[in-house]
N, C-alpha and C. Protein backbone atom coordinates (compact mmCIF):
# COMPACT_ATOMS: atom_id res chain seq x y z
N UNK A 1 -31.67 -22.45 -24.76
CA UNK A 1 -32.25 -21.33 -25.43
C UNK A 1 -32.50 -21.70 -26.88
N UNK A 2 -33.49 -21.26 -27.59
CA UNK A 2 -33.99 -21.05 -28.96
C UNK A 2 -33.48 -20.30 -29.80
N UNK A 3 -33.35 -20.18 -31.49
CA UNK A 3 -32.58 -19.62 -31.97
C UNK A 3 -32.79 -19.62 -33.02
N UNK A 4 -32.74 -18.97 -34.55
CA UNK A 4 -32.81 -19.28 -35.86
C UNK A 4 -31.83 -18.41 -36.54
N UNK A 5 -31.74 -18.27 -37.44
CA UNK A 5 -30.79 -17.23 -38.36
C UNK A 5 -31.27 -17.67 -39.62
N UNK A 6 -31.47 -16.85 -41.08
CA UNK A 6 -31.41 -17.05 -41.95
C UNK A 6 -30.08 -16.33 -42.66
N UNK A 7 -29.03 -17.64 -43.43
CA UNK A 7 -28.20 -17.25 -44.09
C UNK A 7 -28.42 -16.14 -45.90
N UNK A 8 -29.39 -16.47 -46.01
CA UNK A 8 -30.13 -15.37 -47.11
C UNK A 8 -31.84 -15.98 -46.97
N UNK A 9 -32.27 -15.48 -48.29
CA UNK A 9 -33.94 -15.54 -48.15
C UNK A 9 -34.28 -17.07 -48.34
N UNK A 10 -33.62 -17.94 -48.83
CA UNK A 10 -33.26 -19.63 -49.04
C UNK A 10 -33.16 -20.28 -47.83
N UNK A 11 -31.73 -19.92 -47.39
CA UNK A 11 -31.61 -20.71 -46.49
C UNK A 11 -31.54 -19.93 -44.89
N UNK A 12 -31.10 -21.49 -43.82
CA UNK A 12 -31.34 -21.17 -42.66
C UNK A 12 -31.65 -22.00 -41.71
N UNK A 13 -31.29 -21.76 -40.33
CA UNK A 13 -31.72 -22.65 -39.16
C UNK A 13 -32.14 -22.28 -38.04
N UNK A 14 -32.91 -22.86 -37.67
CA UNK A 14 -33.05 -22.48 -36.33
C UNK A 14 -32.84 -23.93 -35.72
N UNK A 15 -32.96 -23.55 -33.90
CA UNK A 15 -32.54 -24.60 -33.10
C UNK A 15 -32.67 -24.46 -32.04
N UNK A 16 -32.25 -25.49 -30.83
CA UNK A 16 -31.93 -24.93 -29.28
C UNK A 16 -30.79 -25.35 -29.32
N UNK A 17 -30.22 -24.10 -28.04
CA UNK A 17 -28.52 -24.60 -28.16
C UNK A 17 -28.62 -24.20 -26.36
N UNK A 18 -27.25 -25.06 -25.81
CA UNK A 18 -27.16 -25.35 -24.25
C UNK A 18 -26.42 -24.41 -23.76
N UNK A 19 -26.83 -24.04 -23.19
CA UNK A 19 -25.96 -23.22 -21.77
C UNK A 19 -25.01 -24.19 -20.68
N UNK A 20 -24.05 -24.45 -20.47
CA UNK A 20 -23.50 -24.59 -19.21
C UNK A 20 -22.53 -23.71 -18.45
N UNK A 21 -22.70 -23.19 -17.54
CA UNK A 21 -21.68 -22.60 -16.66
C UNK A 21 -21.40 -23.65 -15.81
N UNK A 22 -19.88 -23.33 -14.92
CA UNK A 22 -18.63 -23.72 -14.17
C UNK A 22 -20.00 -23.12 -12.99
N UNK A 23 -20.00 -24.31 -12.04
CA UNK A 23 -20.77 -23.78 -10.72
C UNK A 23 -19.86 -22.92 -9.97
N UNK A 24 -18.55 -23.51 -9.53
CA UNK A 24 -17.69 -22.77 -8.76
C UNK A 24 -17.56 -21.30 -9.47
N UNK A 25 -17.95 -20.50 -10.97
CA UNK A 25 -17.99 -19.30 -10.69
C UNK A 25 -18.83 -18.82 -10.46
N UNK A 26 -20.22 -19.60 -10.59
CA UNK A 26 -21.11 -18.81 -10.41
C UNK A 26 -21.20 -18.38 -8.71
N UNK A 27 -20.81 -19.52 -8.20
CA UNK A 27 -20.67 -19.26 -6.23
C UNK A 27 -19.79 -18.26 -6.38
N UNK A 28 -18.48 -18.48 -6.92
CA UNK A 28 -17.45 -17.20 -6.79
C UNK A 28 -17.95 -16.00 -6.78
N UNK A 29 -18.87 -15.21 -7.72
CA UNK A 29 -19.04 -14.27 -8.79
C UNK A 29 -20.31 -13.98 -7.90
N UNK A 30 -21.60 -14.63 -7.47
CA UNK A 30 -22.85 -14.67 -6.47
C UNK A 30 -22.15 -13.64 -5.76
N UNK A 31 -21.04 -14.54 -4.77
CA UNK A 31 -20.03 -13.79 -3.77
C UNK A 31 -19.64 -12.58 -3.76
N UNK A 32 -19.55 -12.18 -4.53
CA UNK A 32 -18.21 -10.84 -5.04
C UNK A 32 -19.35 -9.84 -5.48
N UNK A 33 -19.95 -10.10 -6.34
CA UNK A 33 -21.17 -9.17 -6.95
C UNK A 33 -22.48 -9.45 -6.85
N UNK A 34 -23.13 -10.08 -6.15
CA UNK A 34 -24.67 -10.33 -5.85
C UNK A 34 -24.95 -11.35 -7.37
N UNK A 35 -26.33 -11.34 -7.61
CA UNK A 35 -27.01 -12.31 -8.21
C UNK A 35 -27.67 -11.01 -9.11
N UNK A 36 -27.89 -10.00 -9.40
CA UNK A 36 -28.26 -8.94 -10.24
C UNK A 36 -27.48 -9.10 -11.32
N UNK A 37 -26.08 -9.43 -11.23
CA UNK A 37 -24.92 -9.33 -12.16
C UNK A 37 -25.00 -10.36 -13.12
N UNK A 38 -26.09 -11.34 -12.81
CA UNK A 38 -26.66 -12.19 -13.75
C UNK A 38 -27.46 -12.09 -14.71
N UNK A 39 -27.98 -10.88 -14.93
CA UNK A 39 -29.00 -10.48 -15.78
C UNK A 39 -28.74 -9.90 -16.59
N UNK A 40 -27.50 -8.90 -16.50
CA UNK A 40 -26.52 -8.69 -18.17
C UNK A 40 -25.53 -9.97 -18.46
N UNK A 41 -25.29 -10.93 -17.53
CA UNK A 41 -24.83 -12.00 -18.20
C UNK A 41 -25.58 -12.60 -19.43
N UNK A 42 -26.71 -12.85 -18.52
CA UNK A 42 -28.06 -13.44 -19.60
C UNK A 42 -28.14 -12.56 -20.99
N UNK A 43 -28.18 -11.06 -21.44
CA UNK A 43 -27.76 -10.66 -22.40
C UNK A 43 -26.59 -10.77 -23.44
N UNK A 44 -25.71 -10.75 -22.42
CA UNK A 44 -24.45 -11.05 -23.24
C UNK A 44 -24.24 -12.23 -23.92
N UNK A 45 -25.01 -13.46 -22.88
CA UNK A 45 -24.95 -14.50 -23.63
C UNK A 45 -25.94 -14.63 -24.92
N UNK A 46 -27.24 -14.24 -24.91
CA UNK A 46 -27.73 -14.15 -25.90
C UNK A 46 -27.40 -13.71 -27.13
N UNK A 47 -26.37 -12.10 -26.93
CA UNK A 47 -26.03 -11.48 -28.18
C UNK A 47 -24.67 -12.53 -28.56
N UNK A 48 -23.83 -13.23 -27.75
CA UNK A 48 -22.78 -14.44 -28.24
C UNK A 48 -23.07 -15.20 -29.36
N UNK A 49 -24.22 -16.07 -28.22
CA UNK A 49 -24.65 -17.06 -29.48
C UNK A 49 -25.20 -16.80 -30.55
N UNK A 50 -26.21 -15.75 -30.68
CA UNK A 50 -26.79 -15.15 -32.23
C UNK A 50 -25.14 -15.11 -32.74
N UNK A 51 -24.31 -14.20 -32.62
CA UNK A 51 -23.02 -13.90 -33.59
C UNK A 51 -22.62 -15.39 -33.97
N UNK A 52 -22.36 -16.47 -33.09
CA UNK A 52 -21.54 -17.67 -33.00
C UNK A 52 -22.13 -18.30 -34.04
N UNK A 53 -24.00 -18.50 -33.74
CA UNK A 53 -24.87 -19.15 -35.22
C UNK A 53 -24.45 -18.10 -36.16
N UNK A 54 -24.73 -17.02 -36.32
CA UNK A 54 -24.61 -16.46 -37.14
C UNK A 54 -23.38 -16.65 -38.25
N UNK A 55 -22.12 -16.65 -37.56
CA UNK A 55 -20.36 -17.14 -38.08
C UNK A 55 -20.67 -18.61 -38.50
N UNK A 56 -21.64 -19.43 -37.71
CA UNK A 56 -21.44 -20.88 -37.85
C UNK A 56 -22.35 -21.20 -38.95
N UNK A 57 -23.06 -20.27 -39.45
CA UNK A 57 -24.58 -20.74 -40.44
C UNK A 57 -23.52 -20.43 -42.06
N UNK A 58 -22.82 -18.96 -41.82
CA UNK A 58 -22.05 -18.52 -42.82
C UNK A 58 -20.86 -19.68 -43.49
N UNK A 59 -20.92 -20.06 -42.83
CA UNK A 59 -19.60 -21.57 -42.77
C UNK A 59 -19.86 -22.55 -43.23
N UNK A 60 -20.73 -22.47 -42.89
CA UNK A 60 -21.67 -24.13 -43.38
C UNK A 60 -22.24 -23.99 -44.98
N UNK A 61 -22.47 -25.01 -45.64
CA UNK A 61 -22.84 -25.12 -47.13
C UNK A 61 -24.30 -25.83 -46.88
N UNK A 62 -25.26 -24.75 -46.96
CA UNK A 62 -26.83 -24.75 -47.17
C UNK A 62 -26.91 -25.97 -47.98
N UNK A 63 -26.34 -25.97 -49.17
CA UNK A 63 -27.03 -26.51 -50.83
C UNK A 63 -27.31 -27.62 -50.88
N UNK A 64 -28.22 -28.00 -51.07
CA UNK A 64 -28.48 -29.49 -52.05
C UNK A 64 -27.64 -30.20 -52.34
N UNK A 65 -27.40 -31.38 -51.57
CA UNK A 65 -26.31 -32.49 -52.16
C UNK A 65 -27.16 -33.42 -53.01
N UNK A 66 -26.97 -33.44 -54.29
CA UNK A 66 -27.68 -34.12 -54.87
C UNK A 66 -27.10 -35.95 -54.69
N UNK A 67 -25.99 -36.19 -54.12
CA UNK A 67 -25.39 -37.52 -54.10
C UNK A 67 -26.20 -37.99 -51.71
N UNK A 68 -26.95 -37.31 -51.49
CA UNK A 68 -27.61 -37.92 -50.10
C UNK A 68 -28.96 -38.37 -50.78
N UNK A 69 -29.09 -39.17 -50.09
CA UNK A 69 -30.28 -40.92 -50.82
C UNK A 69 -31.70 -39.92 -50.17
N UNK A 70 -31.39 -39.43 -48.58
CA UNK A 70 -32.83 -39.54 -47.82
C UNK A 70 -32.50 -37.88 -47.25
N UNK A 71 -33.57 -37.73 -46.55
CA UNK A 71 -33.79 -36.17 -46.53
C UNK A 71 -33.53 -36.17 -44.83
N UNK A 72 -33.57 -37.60 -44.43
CA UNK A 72 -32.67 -37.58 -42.95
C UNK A 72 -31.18 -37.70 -43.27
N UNK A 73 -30.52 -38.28 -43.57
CA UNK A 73 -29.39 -38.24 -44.18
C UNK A 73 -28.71 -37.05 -44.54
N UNK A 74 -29.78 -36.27 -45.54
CA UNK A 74 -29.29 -34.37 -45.67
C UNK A 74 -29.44 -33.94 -44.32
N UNK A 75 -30.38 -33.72 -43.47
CA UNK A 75 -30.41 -32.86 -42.40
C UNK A 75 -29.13 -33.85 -41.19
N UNK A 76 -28.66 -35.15 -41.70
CA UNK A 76 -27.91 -35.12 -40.31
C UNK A 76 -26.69 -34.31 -41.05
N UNK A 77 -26.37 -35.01 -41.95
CA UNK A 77 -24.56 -34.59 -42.91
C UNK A 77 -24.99 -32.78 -42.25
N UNK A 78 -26.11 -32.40 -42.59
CA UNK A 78 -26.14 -30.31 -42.48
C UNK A 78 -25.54 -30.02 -41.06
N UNK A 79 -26.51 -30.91 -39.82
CA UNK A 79 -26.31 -31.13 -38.60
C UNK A 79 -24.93 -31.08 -37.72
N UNK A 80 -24.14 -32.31 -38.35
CA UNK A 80 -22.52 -32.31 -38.45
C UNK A 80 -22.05 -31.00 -38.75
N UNK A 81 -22.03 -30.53 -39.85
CA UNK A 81 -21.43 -29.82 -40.48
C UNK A 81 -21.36 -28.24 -39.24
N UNK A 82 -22.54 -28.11 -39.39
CA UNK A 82 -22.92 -26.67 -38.91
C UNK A 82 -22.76 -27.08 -37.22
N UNK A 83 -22.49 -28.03 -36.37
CA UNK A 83 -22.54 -28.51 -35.34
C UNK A 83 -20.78 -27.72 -35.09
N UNK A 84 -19.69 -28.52 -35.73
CA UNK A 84 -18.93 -28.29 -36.07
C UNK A 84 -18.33 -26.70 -36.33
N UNK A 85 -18.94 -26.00 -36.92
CA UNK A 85 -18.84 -24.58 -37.28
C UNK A 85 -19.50 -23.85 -36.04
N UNK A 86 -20.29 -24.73 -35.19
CA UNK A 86 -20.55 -23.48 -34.01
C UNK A 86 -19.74 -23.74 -32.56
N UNK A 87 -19.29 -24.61 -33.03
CA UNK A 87 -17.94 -25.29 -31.65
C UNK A 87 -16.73 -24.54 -32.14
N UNK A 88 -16.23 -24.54 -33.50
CA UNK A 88 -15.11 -23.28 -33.46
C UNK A 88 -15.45 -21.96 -32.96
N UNK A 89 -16.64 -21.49 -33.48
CA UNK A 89 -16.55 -20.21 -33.20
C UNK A 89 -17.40 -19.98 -31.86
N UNK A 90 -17.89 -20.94 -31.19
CA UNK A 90 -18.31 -20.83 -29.66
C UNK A 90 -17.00 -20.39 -29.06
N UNK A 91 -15.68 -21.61 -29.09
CA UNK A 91 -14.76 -21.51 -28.37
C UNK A 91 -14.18 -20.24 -28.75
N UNK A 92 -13.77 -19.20 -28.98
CA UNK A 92 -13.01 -17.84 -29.14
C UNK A 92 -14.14 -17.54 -28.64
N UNK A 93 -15.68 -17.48 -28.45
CA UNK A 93 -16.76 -16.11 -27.61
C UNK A 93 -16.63 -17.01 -26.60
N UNK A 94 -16.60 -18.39 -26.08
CA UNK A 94 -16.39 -18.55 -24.52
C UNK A 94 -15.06 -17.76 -24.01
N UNK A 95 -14.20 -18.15 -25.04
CA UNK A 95 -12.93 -17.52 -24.10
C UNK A 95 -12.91 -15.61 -24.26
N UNK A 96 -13.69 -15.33 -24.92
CA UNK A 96 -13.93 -13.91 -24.62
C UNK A 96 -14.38 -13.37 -23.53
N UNK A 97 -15.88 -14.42 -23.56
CA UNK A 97 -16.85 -14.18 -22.18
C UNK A 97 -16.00 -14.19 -21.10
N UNK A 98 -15.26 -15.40 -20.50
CA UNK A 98 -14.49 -15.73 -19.48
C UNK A 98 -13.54 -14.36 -18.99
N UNK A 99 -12.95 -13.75 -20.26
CA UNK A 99 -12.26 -12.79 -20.08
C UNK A 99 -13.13 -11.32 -19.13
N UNK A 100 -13.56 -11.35 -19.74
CA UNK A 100 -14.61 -10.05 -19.63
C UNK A 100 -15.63 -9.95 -18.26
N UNK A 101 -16.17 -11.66 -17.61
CA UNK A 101 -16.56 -11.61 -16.95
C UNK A 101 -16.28 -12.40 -15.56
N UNK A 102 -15.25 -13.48 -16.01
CA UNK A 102 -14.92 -14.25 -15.14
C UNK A 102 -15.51 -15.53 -15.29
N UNK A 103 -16.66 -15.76 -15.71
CA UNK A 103 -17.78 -17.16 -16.07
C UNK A 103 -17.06 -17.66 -16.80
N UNK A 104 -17.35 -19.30 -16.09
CA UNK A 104 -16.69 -19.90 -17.35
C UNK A 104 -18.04 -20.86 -18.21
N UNK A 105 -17.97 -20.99 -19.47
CA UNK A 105 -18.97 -21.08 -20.04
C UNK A 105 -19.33 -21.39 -21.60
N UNK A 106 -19.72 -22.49 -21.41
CA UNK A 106 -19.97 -23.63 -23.06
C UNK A 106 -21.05 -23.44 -23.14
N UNK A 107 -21.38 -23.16 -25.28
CA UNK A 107 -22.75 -23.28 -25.46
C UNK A 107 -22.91 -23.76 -26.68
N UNK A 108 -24.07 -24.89 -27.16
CA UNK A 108 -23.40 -25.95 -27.74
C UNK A 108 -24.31 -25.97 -28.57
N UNK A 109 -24.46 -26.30 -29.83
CA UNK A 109 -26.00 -26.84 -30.52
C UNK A 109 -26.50 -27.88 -29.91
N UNK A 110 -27.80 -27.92 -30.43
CA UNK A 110 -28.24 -29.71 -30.00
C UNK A 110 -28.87 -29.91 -30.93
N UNK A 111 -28.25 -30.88 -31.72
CA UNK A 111 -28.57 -30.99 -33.08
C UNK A 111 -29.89 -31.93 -33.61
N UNK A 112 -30.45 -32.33 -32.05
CA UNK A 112 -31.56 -33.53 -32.80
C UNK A 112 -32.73 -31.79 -32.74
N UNK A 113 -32.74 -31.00 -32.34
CA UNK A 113 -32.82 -29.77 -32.38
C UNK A 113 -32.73 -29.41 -33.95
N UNK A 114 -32.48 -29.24 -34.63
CA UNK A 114 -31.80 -28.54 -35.68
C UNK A 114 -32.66 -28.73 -36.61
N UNK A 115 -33.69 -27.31 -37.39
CA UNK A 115 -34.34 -27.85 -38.48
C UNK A 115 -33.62 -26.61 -39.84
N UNK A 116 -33.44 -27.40 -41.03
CA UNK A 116 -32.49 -26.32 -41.86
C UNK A 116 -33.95 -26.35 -42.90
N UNK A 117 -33.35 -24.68 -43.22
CA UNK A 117 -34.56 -24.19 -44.22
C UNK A 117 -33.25 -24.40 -45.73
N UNK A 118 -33.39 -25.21 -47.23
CA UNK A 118 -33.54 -24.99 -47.94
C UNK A 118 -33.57 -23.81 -49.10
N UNK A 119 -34.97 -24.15 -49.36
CA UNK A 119 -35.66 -23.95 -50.75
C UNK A 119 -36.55 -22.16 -50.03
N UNK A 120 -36.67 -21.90 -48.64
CA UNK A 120 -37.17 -20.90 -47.88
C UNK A 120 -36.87 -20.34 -46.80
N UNK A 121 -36.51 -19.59 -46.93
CA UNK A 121 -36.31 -18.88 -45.19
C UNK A 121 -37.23 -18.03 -44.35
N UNK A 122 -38.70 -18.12 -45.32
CA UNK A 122 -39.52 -17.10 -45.24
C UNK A 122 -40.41 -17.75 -43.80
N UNK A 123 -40.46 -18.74 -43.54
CA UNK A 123 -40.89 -19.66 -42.63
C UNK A 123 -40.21 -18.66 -41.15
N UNK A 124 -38.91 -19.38 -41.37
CA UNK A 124 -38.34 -18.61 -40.03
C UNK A 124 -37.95 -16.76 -40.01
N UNK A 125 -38.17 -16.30 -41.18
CA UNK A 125 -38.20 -14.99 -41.41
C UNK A 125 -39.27 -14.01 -40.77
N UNK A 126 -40.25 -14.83 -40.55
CA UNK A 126 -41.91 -14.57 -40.25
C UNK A 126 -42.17 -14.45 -38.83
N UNK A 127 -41.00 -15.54 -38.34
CA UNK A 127 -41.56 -16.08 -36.43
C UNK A 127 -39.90 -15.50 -35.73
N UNK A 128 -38.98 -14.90 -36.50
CA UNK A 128 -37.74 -14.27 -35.74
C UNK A 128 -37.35 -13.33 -36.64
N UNK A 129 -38.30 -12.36 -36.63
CA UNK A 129 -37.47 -10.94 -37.72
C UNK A 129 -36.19 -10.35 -37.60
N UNK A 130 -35.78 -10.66 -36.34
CA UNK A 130 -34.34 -9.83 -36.24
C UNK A 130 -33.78 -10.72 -36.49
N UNK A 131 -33.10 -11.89 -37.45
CA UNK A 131 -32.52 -12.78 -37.54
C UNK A 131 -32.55 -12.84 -39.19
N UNK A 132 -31.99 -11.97 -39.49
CA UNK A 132 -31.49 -12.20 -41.07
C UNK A 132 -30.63 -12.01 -41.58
């Protein structure tokens, strides 16, 4: 799935980040409750990960390192960083999800994915309005 957030009118990211579910619940869970019961999953997971970027964008330090040489170099060090900040706070909403629904279920950045806004956020402000 696709994704952006702006941390103020400066900065910001968007990205794709992975879905995996545990097959054995989804057979379990198919079983027990039909395949309909998948379609507020699919919500829930969506409103997760917005919060998870959202916690993980807040965490992370936008700014200008003036001591990185190359502007690949800034976007990987950002990459790390914020990669990092959405694996803590994935793990407490997987183990929420699990609770609540039984799925078990990782969702991950993918960081060659990952473009960080700077100097503008007006870029991704424009193409995901509910994301500010």
């Amino acid at each position: 799935m696709d994704g952006g957030i702006c941390k103020n009118e400066y900065q910001g990211v968007k990205g794709a980040f992975l879905l995996y579910a545990d097959p054995n619940d989804i057979k379990r869970i198919k079983e027990k409750k039909g395949t309909g019961i998948f379609r507020s999953f699919e919500t829930k997971i969506q409103e997760l990960t917005a919060d998870v970027l959202h916690e993980a964008i807040e965490k992370t330090n936008l700014s200008e390192d003036p001591f990185i040489l190359s502007e690949e170099d800034a976007q990987q060090k950002l990459a790390n960083e914020l990669v990092k900040n959405f694996r803590i706070a994935a793990a407490k909403a997987n183990k929420k999800f699990k609770k609540e629904t039984s799925l078990t279920i990782d969702i991950i950045a993918f960081p060659p994915s990952l473009v960080f806004y700077q100097k503008s956020c007006g870029e991704l402000q424009s193409t995901e309005p509910d994301n500010q």
